[in-house]
N, C-alpha and C. Protein backbone atom coordinates (compact mmCIF):
# COMPACT_ATOMS: atom_id res chain seq x y z
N UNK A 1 -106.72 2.53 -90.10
CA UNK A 1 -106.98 1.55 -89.04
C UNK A 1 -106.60 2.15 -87.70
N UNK A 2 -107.52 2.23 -86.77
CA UNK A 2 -106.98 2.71 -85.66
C UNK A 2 -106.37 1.40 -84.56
N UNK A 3 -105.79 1.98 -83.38
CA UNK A 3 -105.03 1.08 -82.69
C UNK A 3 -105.69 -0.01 -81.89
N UNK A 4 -107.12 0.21 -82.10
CA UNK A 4 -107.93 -0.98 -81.46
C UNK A 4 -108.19 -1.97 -82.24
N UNK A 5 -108.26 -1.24 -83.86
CA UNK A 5 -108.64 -2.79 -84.57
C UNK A 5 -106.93 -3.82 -85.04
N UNK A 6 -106.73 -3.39 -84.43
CA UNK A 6 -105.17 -4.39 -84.50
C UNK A 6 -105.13 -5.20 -83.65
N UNK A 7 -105.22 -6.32 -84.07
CA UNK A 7 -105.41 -7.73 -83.83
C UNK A 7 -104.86 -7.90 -82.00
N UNK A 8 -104.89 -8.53 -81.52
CA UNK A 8 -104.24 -8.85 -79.99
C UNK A 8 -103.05 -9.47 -80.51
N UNK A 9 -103.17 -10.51 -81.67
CA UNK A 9 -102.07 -11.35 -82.09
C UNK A 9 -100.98 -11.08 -82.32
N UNK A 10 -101.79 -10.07 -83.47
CA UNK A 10 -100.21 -9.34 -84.03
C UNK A 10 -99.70 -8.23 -82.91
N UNK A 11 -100.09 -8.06 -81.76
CA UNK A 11 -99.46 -6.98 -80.73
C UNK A 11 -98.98 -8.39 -79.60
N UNK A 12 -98.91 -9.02 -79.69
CA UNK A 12 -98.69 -10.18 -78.75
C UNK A 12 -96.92 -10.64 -79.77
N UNK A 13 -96.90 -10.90 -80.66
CA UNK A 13 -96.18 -11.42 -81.51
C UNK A 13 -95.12 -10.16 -81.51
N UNK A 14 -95.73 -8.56 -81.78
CA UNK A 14 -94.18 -7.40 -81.50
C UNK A 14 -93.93 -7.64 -80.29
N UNK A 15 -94.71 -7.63 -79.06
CA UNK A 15 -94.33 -7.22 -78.23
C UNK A 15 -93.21 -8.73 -77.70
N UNK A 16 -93.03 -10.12 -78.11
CA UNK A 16 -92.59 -10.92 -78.07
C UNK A 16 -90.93 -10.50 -78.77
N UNK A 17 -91.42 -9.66 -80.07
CA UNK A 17 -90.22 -9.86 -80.70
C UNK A 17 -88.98 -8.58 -79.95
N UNK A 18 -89.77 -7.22 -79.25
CA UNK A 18 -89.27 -6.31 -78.67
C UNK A 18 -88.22 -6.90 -77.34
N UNK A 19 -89.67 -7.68 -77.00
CA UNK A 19 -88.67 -7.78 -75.66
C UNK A 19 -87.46 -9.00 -75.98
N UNK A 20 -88.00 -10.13 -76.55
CA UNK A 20 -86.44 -10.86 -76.89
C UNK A 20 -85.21 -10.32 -77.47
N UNK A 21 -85.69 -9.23 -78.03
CA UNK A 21 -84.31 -9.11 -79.20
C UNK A 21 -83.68 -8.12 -78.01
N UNK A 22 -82.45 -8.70 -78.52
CA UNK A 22 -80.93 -8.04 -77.23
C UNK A 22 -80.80 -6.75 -77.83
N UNK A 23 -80.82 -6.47 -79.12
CA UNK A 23 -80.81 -5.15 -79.82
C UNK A 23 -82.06 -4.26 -80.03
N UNK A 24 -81.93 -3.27 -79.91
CA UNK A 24 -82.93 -2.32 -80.62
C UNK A 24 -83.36 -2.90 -81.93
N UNK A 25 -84.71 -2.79 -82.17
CA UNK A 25 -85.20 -3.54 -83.34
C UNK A 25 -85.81 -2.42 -84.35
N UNK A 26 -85.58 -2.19 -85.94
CA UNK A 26 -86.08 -1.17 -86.57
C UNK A 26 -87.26 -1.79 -87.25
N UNK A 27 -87.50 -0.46 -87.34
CA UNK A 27 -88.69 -0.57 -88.02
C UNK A 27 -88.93 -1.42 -89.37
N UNK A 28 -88.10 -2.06 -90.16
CA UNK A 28 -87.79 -3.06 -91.42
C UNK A 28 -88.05 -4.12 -90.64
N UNK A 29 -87.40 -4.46 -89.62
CA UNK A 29 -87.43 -5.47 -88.87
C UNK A 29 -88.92 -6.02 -88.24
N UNK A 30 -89.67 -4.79 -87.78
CA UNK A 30 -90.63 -5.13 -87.03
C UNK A 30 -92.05 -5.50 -88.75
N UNK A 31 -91.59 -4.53 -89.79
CA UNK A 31 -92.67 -5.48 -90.81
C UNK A 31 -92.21 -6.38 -90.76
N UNK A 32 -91.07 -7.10 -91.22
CA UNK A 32 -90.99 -7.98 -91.83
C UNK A 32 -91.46 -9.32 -90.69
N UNK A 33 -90.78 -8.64 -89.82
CA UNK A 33 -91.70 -10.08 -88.59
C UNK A 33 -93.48 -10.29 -88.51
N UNK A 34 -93.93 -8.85 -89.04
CA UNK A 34 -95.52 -8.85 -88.87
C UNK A 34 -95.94 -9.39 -89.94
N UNK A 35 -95.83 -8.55 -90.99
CA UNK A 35 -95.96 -9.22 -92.42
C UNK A 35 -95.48 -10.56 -93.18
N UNK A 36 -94.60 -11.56 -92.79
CA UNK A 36 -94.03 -12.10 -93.31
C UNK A 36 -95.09 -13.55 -93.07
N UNK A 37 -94.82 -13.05 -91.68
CA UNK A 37 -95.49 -14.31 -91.66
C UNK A 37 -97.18 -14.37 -90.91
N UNK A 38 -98.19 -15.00 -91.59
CA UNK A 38 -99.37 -14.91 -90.93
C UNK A 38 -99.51 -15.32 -89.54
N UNK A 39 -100.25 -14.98 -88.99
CA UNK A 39 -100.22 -14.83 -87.44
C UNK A 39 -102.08 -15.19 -87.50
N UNK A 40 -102.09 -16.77 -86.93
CA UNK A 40 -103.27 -17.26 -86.67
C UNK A 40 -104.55 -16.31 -85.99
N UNK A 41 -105.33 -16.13 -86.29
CA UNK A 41 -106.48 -15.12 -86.25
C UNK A 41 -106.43 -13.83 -86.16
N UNK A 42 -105.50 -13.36 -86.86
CA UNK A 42 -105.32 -11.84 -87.15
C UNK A 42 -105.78 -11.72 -88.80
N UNK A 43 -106.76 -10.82 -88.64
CA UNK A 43 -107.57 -10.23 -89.61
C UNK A 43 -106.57 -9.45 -91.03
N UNK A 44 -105.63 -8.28 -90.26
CA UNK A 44 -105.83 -7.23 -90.87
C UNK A 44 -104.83 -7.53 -92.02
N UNK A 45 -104.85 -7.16 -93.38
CA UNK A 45 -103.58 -7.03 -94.23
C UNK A 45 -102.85 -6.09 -93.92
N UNK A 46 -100.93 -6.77 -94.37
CA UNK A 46 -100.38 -6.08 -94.12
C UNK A 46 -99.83 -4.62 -94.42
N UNK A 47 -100.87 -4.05 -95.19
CA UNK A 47 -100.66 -2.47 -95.50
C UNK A 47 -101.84 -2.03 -94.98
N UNK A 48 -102.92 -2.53 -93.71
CA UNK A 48 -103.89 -1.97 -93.00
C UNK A 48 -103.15 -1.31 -91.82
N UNK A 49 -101.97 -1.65 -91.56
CA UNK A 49 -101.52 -1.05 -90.39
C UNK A 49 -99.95 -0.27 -90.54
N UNK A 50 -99.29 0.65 -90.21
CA UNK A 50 -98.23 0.87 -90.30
C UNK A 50 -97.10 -0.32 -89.25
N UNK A 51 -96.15 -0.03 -89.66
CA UNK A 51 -94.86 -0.30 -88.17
C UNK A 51 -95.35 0.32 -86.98
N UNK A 52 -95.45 1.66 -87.66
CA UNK A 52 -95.67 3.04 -86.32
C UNK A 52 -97.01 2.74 -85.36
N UNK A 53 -97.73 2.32 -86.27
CA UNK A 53 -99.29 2.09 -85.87
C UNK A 53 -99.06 1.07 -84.92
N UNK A 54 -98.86 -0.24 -85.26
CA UNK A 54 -98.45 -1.26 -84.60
C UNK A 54 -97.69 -1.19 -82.95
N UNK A 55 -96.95 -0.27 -83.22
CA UNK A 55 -95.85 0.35 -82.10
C UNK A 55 -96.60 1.39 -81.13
N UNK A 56 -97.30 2.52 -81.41
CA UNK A 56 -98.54 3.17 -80.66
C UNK A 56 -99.28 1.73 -80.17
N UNK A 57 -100.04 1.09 -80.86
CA UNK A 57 -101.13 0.30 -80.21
C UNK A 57 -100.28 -0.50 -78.96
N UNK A 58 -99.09 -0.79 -79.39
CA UNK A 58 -98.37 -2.05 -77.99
C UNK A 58 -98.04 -1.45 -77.09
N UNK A 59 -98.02 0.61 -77.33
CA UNK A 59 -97.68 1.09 -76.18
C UNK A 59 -98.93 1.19 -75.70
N UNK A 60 -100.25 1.24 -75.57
CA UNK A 60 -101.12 1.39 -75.59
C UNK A 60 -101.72 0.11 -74.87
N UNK A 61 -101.41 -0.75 -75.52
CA UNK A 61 -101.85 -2.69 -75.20
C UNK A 61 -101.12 -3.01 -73.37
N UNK A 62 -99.74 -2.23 -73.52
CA UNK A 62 -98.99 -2.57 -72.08
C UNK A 62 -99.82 -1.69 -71.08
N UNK A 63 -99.80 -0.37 -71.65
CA UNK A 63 -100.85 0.48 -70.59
C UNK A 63 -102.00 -0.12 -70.04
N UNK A 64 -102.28 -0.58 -70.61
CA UNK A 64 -103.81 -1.07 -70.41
C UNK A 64 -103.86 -2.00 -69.27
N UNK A 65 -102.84 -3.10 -69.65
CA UNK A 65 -102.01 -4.15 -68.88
C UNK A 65 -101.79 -3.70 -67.61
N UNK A 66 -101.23 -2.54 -67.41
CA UNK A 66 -100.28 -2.07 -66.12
C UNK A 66 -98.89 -2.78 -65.86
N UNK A 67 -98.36 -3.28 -67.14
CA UNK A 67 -96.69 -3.67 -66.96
C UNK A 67 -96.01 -2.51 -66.88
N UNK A 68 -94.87 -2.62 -65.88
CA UNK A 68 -94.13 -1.70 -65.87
C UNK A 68 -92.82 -1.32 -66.76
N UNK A 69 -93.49 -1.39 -67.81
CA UNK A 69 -92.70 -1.66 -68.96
C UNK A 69 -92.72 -0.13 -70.13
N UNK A 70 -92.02 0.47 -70.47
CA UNK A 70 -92.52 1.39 -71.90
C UNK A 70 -91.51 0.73 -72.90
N UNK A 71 -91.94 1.44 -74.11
CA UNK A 71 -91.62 1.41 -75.32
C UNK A 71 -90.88 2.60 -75.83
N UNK A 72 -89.65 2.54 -75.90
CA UNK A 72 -88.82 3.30 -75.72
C UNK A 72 -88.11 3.58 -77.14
N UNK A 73 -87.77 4.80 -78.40
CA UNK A 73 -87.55 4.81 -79.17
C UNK A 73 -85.84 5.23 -78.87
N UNK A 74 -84.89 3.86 -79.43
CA UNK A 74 -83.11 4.34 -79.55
C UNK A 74 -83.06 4.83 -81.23
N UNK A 75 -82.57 5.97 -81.92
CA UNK A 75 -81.84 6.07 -82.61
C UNK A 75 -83.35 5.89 -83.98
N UNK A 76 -82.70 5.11 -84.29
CA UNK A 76 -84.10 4.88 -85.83
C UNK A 76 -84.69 3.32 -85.19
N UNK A 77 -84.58 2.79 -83.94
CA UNK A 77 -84.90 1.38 -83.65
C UNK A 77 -85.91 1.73 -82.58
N UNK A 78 -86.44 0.35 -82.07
CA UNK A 78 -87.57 0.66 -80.92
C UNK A 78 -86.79 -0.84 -79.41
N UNK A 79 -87.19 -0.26 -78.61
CA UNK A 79 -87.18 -1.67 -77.77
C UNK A 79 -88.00 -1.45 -76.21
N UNK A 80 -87.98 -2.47 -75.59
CA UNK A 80 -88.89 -2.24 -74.57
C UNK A 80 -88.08 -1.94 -73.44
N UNK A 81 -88.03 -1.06 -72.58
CA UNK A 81 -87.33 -0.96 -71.11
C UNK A 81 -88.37 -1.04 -69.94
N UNK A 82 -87.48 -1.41 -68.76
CA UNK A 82 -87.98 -1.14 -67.52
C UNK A 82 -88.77 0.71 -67.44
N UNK A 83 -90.30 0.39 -66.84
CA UNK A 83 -90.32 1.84 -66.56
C UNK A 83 -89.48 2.35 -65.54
N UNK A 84 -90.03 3.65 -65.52
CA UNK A 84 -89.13 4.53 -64.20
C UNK A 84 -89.55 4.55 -62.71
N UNK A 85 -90.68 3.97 -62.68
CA UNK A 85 -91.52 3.90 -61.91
C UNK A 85 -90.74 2.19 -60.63
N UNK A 86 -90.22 1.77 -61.57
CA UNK A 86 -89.50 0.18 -61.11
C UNK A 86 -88.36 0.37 -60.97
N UNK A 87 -88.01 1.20 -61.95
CA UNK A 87 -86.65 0.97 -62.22
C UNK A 87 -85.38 0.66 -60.83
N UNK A 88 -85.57 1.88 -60.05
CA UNK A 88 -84.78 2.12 -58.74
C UNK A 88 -84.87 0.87 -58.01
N UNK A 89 -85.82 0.22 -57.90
CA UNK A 89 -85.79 -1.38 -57.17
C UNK A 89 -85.18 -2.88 -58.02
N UNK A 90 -84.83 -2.25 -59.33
CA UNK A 90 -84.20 -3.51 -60.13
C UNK A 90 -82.59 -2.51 -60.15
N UNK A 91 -82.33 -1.33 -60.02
CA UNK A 91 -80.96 -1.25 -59.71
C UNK A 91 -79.61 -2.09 -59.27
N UNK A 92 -79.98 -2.67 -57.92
CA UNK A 92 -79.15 -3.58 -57.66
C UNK A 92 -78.87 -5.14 -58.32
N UNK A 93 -80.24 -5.44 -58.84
CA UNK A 93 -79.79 -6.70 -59.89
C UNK A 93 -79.04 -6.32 -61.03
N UNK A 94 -79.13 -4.80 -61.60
CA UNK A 94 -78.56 -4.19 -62.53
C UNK A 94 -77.12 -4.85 -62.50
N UNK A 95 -76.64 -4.10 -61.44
CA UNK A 95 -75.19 -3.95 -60.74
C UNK A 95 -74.61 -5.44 -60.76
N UNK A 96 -75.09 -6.42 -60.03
CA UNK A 96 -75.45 -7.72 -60.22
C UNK A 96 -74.54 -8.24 -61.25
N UNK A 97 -75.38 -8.15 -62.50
CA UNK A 97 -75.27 -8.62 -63.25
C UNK A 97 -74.09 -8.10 -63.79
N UNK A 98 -73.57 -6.56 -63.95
CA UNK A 98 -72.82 -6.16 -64.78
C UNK A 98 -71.44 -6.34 -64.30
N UNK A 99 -71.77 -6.92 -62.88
CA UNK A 99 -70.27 -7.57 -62.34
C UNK A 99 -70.29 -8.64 -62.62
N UNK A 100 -70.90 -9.33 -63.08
CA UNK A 100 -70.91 -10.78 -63.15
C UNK A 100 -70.54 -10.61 -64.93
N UNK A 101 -70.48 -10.38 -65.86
CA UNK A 101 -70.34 -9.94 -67.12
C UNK A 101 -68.33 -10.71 -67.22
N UNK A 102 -68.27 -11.43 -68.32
CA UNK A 102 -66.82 -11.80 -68.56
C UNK A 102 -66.26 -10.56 -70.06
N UNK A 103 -65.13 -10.29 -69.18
CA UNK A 103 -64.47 -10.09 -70.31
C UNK A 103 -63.74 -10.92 -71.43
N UNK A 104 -63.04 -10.55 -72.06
CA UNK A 104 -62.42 -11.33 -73.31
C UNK A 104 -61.26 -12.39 -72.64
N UNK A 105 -60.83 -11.65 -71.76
CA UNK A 105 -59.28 -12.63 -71.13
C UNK A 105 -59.90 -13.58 -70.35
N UNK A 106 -60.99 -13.49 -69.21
CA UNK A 106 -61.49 -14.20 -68.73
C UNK A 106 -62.51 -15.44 -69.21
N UNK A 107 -63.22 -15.11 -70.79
CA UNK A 107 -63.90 -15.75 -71.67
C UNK A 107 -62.94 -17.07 -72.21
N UNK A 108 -61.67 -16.35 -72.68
CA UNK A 108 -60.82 -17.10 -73.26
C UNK A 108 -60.38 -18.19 -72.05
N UNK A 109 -60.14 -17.98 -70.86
CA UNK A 109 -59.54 -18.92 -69.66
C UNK A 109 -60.64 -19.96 -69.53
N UNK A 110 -61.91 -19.50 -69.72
CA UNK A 110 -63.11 -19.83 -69.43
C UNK A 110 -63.16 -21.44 -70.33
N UNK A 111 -63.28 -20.59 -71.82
CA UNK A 111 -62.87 -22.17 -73.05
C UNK A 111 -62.02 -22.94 -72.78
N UNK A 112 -60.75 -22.37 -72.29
CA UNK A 112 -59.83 -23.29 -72.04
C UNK A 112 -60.11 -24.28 -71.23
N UNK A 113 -60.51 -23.77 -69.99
CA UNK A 113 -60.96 -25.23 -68.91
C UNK A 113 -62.16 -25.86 -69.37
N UNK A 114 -62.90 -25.47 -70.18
CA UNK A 114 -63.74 -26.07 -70.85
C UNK A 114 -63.28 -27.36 -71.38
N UNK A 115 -62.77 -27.11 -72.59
CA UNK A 115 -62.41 -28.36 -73.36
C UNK A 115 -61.40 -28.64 -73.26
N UNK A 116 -60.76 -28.35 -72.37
CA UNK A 116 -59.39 -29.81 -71.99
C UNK A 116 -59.28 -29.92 -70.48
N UNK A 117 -60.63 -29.46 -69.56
CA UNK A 117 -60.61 -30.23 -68.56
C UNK A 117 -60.41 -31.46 -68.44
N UNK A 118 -59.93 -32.18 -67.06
CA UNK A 118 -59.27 -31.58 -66.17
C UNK A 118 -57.83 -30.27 -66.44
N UNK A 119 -57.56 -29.23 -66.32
CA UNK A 119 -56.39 -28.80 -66.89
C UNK A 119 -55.89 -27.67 -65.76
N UNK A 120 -54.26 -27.96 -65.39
CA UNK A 120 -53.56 -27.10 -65.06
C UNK A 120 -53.41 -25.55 -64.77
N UNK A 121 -53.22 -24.85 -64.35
CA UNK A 121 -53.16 -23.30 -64.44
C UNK A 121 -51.68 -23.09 -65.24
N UNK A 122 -50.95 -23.77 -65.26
CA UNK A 122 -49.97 -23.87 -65.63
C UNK A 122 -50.18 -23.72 -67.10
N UNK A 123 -50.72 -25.08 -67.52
CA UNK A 123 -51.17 -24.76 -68.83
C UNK A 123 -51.48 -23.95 -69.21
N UNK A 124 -52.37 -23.81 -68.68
CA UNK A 124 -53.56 -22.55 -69.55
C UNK A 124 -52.62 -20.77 -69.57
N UNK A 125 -51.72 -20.93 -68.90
CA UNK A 125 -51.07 -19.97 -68.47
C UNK A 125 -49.75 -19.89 -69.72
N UNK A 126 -49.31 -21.43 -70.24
CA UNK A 126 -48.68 -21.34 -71.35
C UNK A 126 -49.33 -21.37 -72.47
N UNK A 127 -50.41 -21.74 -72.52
CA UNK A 127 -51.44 -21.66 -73.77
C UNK A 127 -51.63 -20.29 -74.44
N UNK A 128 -51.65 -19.55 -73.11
CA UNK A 128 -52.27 -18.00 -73.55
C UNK A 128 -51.04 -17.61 -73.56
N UNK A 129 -50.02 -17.59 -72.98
CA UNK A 129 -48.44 -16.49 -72.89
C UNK A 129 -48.83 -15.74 -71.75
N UNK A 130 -49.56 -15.65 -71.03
CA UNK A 130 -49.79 -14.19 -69.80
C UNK A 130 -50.53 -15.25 -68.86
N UNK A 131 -50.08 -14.50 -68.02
CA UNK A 131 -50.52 -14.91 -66.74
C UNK A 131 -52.23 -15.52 -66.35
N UNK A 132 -52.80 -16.60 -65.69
CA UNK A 132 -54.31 -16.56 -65.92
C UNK A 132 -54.92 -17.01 -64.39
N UNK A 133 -53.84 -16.52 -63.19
CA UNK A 133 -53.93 -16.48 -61.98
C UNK A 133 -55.81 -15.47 -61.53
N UNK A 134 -55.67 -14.27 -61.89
CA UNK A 134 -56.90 -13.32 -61.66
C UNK A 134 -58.00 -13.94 -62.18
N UNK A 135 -57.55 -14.06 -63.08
CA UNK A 135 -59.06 -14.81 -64.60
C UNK A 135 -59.89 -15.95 -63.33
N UNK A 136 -58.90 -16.63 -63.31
CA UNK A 136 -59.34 -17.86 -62.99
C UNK A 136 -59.87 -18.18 -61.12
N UNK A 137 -59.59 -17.10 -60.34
CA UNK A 137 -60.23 -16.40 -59.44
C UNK A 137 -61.73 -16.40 -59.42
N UNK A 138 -61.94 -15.10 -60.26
CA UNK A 138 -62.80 -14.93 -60.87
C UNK A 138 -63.85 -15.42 -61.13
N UNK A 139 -63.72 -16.83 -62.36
CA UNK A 139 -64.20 -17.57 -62.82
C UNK A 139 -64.74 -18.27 -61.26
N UNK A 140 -63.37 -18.75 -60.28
CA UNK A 140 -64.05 -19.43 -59.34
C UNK A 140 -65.10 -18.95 -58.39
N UNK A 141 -65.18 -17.60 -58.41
CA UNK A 141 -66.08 -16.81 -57.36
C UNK A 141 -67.68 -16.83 -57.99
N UNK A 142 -67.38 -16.81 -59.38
CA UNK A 142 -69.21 -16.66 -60.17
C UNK A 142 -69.16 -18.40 -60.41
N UNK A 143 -68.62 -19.03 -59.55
CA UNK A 143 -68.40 -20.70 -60.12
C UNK A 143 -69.00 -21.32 -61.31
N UNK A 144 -67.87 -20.86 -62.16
CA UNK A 144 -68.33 -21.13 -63.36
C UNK A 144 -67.23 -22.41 -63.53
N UNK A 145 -66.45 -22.42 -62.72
CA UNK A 145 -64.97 -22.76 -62.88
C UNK A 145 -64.63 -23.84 -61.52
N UNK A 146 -64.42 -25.19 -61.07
CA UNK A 146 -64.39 -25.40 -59.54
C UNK A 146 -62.58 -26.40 -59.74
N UNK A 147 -62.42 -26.38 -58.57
CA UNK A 147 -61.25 -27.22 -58.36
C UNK A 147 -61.82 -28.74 -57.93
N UNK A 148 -61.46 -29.70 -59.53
CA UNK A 148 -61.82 -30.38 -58.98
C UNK A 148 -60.30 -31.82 -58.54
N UNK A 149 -59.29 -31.36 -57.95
CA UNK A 149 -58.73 -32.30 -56.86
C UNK A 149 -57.19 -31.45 -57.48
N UNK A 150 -56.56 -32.63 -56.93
CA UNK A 150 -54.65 -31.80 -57.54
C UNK A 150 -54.27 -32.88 -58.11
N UNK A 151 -52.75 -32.21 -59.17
CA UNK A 151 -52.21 -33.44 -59.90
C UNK A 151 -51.44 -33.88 -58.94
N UNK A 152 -50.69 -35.54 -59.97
CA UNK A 152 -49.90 -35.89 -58.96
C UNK A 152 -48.67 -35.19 -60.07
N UNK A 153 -47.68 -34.21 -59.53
CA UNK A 153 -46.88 -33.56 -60.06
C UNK A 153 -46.19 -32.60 -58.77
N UNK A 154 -45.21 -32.11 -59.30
CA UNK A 154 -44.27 -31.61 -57.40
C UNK A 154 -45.32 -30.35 -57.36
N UNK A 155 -45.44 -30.16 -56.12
CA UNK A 155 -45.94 -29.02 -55.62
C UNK A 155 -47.74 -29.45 -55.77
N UNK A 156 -47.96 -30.24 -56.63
CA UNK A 156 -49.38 -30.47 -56.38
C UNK A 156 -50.04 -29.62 -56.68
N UNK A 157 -50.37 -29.26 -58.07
CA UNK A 157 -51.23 -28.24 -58.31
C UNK A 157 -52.76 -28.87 -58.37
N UNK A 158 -53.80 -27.50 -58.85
CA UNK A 158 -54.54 -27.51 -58.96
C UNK A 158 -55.08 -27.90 -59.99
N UNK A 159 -56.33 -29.19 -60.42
CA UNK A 159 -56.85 -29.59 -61.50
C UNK A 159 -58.14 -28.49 -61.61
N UNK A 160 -58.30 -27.70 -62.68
CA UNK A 160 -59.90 -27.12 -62.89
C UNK A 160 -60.33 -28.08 -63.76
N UNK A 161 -61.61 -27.26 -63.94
CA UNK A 161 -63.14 -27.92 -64.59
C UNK A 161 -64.05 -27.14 -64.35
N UNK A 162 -64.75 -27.23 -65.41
CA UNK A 162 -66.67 -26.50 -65.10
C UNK A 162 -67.41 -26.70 -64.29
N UNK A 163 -68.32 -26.24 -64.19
CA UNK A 163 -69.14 -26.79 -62.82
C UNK A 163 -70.80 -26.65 -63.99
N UNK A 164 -72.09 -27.09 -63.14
CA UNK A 164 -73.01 -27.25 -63.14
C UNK A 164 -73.56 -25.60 -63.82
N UNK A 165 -73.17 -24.56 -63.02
CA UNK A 165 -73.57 -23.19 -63.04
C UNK A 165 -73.13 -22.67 -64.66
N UNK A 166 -71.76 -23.28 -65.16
CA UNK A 166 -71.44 -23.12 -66.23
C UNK A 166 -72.36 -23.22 -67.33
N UNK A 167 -72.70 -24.86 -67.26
CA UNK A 167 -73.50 -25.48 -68.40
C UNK A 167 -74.74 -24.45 -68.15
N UNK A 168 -75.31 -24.21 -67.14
CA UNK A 168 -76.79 -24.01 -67.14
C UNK A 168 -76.55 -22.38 -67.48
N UNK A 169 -75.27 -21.46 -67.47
CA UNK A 169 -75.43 -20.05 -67.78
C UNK A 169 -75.17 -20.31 -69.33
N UNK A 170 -74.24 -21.08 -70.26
CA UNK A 170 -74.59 -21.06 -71.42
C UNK A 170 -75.34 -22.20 -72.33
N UNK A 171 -76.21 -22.42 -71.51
CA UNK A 171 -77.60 -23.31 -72.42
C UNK A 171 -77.23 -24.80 -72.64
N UNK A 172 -76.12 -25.55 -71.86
CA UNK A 172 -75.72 -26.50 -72.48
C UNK A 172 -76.23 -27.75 -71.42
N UNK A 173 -76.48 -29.14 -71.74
CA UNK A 173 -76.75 -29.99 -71.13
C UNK A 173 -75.85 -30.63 -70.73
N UNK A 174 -74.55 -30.88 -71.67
CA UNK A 174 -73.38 -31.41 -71.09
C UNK A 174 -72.22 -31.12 -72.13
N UNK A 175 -70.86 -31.31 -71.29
CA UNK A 175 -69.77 -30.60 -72.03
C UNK A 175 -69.81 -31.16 -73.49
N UNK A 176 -70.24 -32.01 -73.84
CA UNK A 176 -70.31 -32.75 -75.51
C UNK A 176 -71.09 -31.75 -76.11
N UNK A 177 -71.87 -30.98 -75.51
CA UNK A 177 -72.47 -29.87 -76.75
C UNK A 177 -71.96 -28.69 -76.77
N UNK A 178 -70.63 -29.07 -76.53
CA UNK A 178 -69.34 -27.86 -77.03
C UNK A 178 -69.23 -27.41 -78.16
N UNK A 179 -69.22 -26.31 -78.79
CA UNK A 179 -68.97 -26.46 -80.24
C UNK A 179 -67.58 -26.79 -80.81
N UNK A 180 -67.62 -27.80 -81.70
CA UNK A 180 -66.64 -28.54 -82.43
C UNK A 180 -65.70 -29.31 -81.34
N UNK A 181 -66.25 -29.68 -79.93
CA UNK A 181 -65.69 -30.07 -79.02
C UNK A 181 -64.32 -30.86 -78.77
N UNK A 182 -64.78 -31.99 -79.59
CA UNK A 182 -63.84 -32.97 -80.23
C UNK A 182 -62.20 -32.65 -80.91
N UNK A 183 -62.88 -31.70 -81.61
CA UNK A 183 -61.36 -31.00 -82.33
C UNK A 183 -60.44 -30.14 -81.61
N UNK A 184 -61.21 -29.05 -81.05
CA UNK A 184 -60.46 -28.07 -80.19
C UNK A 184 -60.35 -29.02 -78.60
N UNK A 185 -60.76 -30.12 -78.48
CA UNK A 185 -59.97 -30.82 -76.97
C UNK A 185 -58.94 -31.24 -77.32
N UNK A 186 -58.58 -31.56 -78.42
CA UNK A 186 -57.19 -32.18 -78.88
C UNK A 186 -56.49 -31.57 -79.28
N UNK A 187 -55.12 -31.69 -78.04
CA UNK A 187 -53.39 -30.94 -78.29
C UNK A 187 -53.39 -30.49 -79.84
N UNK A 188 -52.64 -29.38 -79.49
CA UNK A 188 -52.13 -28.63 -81.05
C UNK A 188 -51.58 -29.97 -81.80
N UNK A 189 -50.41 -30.46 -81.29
CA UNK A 189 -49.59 -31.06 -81.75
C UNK A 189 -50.30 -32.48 -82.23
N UNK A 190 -51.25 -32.94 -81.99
CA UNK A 190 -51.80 -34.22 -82.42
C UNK A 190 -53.03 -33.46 -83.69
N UNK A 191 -53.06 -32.78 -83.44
CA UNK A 191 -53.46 -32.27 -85.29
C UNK A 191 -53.12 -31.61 -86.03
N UNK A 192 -51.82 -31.17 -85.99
CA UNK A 192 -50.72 -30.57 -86.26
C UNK A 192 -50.17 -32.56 -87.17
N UNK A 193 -50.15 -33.38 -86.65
CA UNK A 193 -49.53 -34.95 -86.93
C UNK A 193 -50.44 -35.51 -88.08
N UNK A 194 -52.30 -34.75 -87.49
CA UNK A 194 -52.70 -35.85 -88.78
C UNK A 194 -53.24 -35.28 -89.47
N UNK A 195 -52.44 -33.52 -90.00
CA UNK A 195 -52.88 -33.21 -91.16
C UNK A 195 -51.43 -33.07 -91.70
């Protein structure tokens, strides 16, 4: 079978699965997504075409296109990158982004004001044992994180909470589609009582 008689479908459907997947995708991977499942007006059976075959034709299908996109082989996997031709003008969103990236200490501060907002720095600062002054900086500069008023307590600290930017960077409509929300908002010590 050469790379023209391969369906548009089934090159519409890799090239879907290349670019979503966060990982390099192998070649097991890319039959089993072609083959597995039928793909509405695609002709060919699935031993008319290789993986490889499939993978030539989509580099082939983008060319044609003029996306500035190749098909780039990591290791024994395939995935799609920026060409080189673009690349230098998406640099700075690069950068962008990879400052904007949480680490583990900052992830963890992150949950915390999550599900027991309104909450203290104080707290969260005895919750973890270390300090969560920087974290929570941080958090407020990519406002993931906002002050929303002070307690009434001496010195008047600061109440956090999530903001809008939060929910909408991890997919959520509102803090109730927390996972297991309910359980992890409630003090150690009150389920620590009713088990």
């Amino acid at each position: 079978m050469t790379d023209s008689e391969i369906s548009e479908e089934k090159l519409s459907l890799l090239f879907a699965l290349l670019f979503s997947s966060p990982d390099a995708v192998t070649l097991d991977r890319i039959r089993e997504v072609l083959y597995s499942q039928p793909v509405e007006g695609a002709e060919e059976a699935p031993e008319d075409a290789s993986p490889r075959q499939h993978l030539a034709a989509l580099e082939a299908w983008m060319e044609s296109r003029g996306l500035p996109l190749q098909l780039q082989q990591v290791g024994r996997s395939w995935r799609i990158l920026t060409s080189e031709d673009v690349a230098e003008f998406l640099a700075p969103i690069r950068q962008k982004v990879h400052a904007e990236r949480l680490g583990p200490a900052a992830l963890e501060v992150l949950a915390l004001v999550a599900y027991r907002q309104p909450v203290l720095k104080a707290d969260i600062d005895s919750i973890r044992g270390v300090k969560s002054g920087p974290h929570l900086r941080h958090l407020l500069d990519m406002r993931l994180v906002r002050i929303l008023g002070r307690a009434d307590l001496p010195g008047r600290p600061f109440l956090y909470g999530t903001t809008k930017e939060f929910l909408d960077r991890f997919g959520l409509r509102d803090l109730k589609d927390l996972p297991e929300s309910g359980r992890l908002a409630a003090p150690a010590e009150v389920l620590a009582q009713e088990e």
